[in-house]
Every structure is written in structure tokens, then in C-alpha cells.
C-alpha atoms as a PDB file:
ATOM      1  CA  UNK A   1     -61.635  -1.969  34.121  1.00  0.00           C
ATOM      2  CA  UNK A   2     -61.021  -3.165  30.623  1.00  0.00           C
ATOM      3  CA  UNK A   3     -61.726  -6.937  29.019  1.00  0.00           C
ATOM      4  CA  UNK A   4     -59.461  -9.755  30.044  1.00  0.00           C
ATOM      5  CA  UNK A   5     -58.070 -11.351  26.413  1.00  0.00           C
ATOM      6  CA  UNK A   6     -55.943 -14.315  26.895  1.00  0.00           C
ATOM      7  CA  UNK A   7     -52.453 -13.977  25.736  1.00  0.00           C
ATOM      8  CA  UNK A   8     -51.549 -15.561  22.133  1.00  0.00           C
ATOM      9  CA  UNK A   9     -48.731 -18.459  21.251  1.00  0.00           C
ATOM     10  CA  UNK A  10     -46.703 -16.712  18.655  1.00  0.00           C
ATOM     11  CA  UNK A  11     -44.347 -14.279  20.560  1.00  0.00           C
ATOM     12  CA  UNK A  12     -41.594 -16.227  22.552  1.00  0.00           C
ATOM     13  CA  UNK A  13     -38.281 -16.835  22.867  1.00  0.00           C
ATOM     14  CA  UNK A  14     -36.489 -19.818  24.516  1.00  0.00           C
ATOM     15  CA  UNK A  15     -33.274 -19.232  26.737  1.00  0.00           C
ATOM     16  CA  UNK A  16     -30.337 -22.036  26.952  1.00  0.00           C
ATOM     17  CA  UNK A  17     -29.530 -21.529  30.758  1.00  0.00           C
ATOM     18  CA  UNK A  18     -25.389 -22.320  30.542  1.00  0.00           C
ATOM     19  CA  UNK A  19     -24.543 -23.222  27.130  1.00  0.00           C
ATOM     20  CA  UNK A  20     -23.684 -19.671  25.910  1.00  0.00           C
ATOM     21  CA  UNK A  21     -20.673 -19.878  28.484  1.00  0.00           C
ATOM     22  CA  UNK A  22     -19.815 -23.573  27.389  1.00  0.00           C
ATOM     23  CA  UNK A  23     -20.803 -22.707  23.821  1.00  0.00           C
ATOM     24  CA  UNK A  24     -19.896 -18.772  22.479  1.00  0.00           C
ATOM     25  CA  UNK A  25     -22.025 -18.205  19.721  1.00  0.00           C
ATOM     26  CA  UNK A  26     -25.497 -16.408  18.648  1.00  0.00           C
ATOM     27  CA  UNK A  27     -28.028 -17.533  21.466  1.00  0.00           C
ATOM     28  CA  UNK A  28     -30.665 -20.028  20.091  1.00  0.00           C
ATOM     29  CA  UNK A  29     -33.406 -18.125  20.819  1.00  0.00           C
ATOM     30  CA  UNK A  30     -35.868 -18.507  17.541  1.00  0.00           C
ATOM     31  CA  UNK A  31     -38.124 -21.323  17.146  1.00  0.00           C
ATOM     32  CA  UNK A  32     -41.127 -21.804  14.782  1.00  0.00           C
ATOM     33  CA  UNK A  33     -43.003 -23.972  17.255  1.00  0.00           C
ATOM     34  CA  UNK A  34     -42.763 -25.529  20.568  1.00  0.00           C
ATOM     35  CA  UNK A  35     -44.770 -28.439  22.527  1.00  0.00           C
ATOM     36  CA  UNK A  36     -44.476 -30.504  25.457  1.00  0.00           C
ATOM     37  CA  UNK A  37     -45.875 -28.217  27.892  1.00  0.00           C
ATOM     38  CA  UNK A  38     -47.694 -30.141  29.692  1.00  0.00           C
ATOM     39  CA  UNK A  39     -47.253 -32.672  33.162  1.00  0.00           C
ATOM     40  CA  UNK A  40     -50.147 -35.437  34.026  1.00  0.00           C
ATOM     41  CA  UNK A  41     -50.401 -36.926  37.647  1.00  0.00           C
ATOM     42  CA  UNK A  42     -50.930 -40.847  37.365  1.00  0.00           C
ATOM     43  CA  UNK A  43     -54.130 -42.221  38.695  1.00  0.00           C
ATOM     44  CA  UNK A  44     -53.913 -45.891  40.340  1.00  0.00           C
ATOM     45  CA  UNK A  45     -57.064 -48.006  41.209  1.00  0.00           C
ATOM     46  CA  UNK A  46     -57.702 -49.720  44.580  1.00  0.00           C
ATOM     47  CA  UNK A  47     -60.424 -52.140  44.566  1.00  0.00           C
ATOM     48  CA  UNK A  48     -61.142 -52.745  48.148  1.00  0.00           C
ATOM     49  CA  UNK A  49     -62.647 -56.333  49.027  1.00  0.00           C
ATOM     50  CA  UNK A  50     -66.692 -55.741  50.007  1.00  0.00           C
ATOM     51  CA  UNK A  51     -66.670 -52.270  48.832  1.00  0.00           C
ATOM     52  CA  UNK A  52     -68.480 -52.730  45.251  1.00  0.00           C
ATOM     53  CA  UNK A  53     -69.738 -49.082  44.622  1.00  0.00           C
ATOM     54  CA  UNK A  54     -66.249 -47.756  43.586  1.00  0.00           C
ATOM     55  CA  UNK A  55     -62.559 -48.356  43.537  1.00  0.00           C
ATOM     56  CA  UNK A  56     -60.336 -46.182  45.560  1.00  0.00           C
ATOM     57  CA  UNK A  57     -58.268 -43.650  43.909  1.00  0.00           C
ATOM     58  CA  UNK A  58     -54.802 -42.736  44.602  1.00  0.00           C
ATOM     59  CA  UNK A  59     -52.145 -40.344  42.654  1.00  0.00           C
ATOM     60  CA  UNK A  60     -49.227 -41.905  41.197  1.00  0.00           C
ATOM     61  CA  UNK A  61     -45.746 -40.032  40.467  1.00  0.00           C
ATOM     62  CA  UNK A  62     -46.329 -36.768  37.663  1.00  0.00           C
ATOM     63  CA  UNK A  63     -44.976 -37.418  34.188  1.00  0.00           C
ATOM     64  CA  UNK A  64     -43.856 -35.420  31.608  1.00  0.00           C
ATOM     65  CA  UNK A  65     -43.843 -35.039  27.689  1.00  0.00           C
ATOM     66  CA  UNK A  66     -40.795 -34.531  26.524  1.00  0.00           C
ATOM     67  CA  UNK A  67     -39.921 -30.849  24.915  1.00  0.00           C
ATOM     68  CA  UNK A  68     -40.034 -30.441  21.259  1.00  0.00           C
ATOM     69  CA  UNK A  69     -38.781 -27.369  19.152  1.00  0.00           C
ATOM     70  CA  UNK A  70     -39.052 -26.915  15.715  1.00  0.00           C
ATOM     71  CA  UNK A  71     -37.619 -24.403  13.712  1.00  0.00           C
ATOM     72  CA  UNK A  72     -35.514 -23.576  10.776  1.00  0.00           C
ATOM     73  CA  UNK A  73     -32.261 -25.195  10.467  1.00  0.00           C
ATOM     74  CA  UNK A  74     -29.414 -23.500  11.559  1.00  0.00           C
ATOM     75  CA  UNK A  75     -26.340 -24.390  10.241  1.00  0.00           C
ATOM     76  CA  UNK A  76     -24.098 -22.744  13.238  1.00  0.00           C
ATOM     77  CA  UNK A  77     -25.745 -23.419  16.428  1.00  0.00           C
ATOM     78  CA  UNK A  78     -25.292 -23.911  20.529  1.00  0.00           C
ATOM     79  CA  UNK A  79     -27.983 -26.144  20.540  1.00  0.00           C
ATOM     80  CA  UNK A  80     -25.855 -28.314  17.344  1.00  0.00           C
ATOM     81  CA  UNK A  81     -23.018 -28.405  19.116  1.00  0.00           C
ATOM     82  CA  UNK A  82     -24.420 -29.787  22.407  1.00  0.00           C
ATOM     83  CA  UNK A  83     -26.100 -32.404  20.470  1.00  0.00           C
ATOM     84  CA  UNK A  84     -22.852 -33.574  19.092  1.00  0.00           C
ATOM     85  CA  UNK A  85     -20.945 -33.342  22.390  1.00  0.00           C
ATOM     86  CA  UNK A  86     -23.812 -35.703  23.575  1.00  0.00           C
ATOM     87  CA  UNK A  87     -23.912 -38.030  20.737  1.00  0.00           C
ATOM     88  CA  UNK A  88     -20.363 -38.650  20.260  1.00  0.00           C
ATOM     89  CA  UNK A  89     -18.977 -38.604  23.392  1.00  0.00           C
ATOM     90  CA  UNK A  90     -22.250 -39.771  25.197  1.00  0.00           C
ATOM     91  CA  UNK A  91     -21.929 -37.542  27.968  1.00  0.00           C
ATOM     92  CA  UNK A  92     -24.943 -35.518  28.674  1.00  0.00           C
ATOM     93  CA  UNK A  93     -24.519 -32.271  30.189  1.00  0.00           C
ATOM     94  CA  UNK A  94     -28.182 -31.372  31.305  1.00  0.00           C
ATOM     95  CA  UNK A  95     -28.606 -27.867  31.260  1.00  0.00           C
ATOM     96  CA  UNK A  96     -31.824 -25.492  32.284  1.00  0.00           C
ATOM     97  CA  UNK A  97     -34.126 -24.342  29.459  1.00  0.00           C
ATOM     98  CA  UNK A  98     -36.743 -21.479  29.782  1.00  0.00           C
ATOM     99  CA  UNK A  99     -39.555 -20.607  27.295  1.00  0.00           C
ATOM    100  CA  UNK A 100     -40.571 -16.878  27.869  1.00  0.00           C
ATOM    101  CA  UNK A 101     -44.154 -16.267  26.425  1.00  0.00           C
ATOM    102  CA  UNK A 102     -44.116 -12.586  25.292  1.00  0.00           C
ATOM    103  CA  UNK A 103     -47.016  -9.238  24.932  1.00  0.00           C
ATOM    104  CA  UNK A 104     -46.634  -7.561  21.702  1.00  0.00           C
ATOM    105  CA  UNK A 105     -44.474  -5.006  23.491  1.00  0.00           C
ATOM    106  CA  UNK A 106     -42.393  -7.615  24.119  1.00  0.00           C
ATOM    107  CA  UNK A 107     -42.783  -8.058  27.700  1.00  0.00           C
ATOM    108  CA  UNK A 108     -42.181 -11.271  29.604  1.00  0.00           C
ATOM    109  CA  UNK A 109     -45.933 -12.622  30.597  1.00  0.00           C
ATOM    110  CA  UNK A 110     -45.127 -16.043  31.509  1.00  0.00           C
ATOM    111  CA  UNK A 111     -41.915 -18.420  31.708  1.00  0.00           C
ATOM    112  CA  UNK A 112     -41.830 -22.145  31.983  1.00  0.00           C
ATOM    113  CA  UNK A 113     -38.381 -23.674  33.184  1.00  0.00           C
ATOM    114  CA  UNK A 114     -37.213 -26.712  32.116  1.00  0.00           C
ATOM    115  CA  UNK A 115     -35.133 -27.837  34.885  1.00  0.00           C
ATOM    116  CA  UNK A 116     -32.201 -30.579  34.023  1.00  0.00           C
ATOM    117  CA  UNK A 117     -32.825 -30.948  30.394  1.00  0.00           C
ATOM    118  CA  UNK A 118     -30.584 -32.394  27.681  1.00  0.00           C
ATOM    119  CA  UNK A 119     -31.195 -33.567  24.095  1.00  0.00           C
ATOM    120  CA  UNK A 120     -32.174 -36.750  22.836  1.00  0.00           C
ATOM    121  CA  UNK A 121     -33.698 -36.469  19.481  1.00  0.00           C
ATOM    122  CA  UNK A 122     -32.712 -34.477  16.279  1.00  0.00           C
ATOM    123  CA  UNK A 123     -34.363 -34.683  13.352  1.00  0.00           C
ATOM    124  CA  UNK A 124     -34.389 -32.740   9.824  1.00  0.00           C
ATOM    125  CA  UNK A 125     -37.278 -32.394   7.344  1.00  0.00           C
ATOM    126  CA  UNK A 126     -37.073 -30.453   3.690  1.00  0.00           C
ATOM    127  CA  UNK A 127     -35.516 -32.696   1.623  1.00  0.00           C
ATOM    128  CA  UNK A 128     -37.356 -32.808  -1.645  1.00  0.00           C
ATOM    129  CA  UNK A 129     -36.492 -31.948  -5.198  1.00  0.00           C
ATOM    130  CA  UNK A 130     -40.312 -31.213  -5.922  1.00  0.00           C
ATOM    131  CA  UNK A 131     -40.282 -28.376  -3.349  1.00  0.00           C
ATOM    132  CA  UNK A 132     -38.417 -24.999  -2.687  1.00  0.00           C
ATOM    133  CA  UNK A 133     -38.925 -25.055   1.186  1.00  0.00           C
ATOM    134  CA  UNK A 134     -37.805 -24.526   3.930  1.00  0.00           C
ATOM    135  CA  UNK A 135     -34.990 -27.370   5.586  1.00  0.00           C
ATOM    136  CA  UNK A 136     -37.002 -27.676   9.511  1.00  0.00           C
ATOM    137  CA  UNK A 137     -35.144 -29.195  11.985  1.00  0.00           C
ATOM    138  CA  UNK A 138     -36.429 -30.903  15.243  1.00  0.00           C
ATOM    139  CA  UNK A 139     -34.625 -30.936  18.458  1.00  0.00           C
ATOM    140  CA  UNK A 140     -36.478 -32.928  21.397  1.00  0.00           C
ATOM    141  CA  UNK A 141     -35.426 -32.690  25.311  1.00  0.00           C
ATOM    142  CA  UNK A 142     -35.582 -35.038  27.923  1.00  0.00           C
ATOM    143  CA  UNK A 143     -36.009 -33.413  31.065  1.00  0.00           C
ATOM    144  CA  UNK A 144     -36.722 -33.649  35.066  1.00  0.00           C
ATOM    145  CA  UNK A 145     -39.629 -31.504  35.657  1.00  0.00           C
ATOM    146  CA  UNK A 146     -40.779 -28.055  34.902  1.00  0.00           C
ATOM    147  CA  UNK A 147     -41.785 -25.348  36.755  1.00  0.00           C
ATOM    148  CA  UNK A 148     -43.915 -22.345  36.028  1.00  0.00           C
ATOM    149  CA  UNK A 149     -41.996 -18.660  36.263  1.00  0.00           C
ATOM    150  CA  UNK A 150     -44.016 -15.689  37.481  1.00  0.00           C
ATOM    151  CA  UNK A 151     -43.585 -12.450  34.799  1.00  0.00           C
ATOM    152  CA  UNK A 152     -41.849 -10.559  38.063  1.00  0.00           C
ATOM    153  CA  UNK A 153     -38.887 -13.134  38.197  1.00  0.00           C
ATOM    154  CA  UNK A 154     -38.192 -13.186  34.907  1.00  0.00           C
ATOM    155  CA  UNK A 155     -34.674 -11.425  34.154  1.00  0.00           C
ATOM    156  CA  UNK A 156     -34.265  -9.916  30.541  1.00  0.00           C
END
């Protein structure tokens, strides 16, 4: 039986369940970073009349972050266009996203789906005529919840 090593961050790709039907173009799959991945279950406080050793703790509804990708700009993109749909016509058209965390063979090890998403925030960063870099762009998603994907259920 060999050592257990945790899996690293750098070797994913993200799906956009639906838009490459709505949207024909090279799947926006390449991102330089990604956060949000996380949910938090409220906690409310009861204080109880006579009871002064403690207050009664209840859950309140889960929240969640919303999802933020970063990556190179792209100048012809899904993702762009659905953006624009949104913002000009403000009509939002959630769609699923998955993020598929990958082995270095690139086999599917975990997926997280993001269930109902659509975009809210785009921003662009690079603009300086003291630097040669890179022109980022960052595209944030609202969504309903998430839910965690087992590697078996994962389709390629």
C-alpha cells in the first residue's frame, strides 16, 4: 500500500454546461486561477431566559461565495458573449458550471458543479505603459448552490 499525497491545485479545467450550443465557439476551458469554493452554514444564538451557562445554537440557511475566475483575456470568447447578452439585454440565462480538478495523467479526481450560475462581474487588469504583461481578466458568478461530483460521474 503506497503513501496517500493530496492532490495539487494547478491541473483543471472548467466546463460551461449549455453555452457551447447557445454560443459555437472554442470552449472556455483555461483559467489561471479560480476561488469561491467554499459554502458556510449560518449559526444563530438563542439565549434562553434562566439558562445562563450558554446560549442555544441553531443552523441558519448555507451561503455561498460567489465564483471567481481569472485568466488571460480572451478576445473571442463564450463566456464574453454571455456577459454581453446579460448586460445589455439584462436577461440572465443561468447556466451550470463544473470545475474538474485533474492527476497529472489528466484524469478527472474531483468535480464541483455550480448549479444555476450566471455572471455578474467582469473586470480587466494590465493596463500600464510601465509594464509588458499580461491583460488578466476577471469574470465572477453568482450562483444557487454547488455540489460536489464523484471522479466516477464525471463524463470526459
Amino acid at each position: 500500500m503506497g503513501l496517500f499525497h493530496p492532490p495539487t491545485g494547478y491541473h483543471f479545467l472548467v466546463r460551461f454546461e449549455g453555452l457551447l450550443l447557445k454560443y459555437p465557439a472554442l470552449p472556455d476551458i483555461g483559467f489561471q486561477e479560480i476561488s469561491g469554493l467554499s459554502v458556510e452554514i449560518g449559526v444563530e444564538e438563542y439565549a434562553e431566559g434562566g439558562e445562563n451557562r450558554f446560549k442555544h445554537r441553531m443552523p441558519n440557511p448555507i451561503t455561498y461565495p460567489n465564483l471567481v475566475m481569472k485568466r488571460g483575456m480572451a478576445i473571442s470568447s463564450q463566456i464574453a458573449k454571455w456577459f454581453k447578452d446579460s448586460l445589455e439585454g439584462f436577461q440572465f440565462e443561468a447556466q451550470d458550471i463544473t470545475v474538474i480538478l485533474l492527476s497529472p495523467e489528466m484524469l478527472p479526481l474531483q468535480a464541483w458543479n455550480f448549479v444555476n450560475a450566471w455572471p455578474i462581474k467582469w473586470s480587466i487588469e494590465g493596463l500600464n505603459a510601465m509594464e509588458s504583461s499580461i491583460m488578466i481578466e476577471n469574470i465572477e458568478f453568482a450562483y444557487q448552490y454547488y455540489r460536489r461530483i464523484s471522479p466516477d460521474s464525471i463524463l470526459p
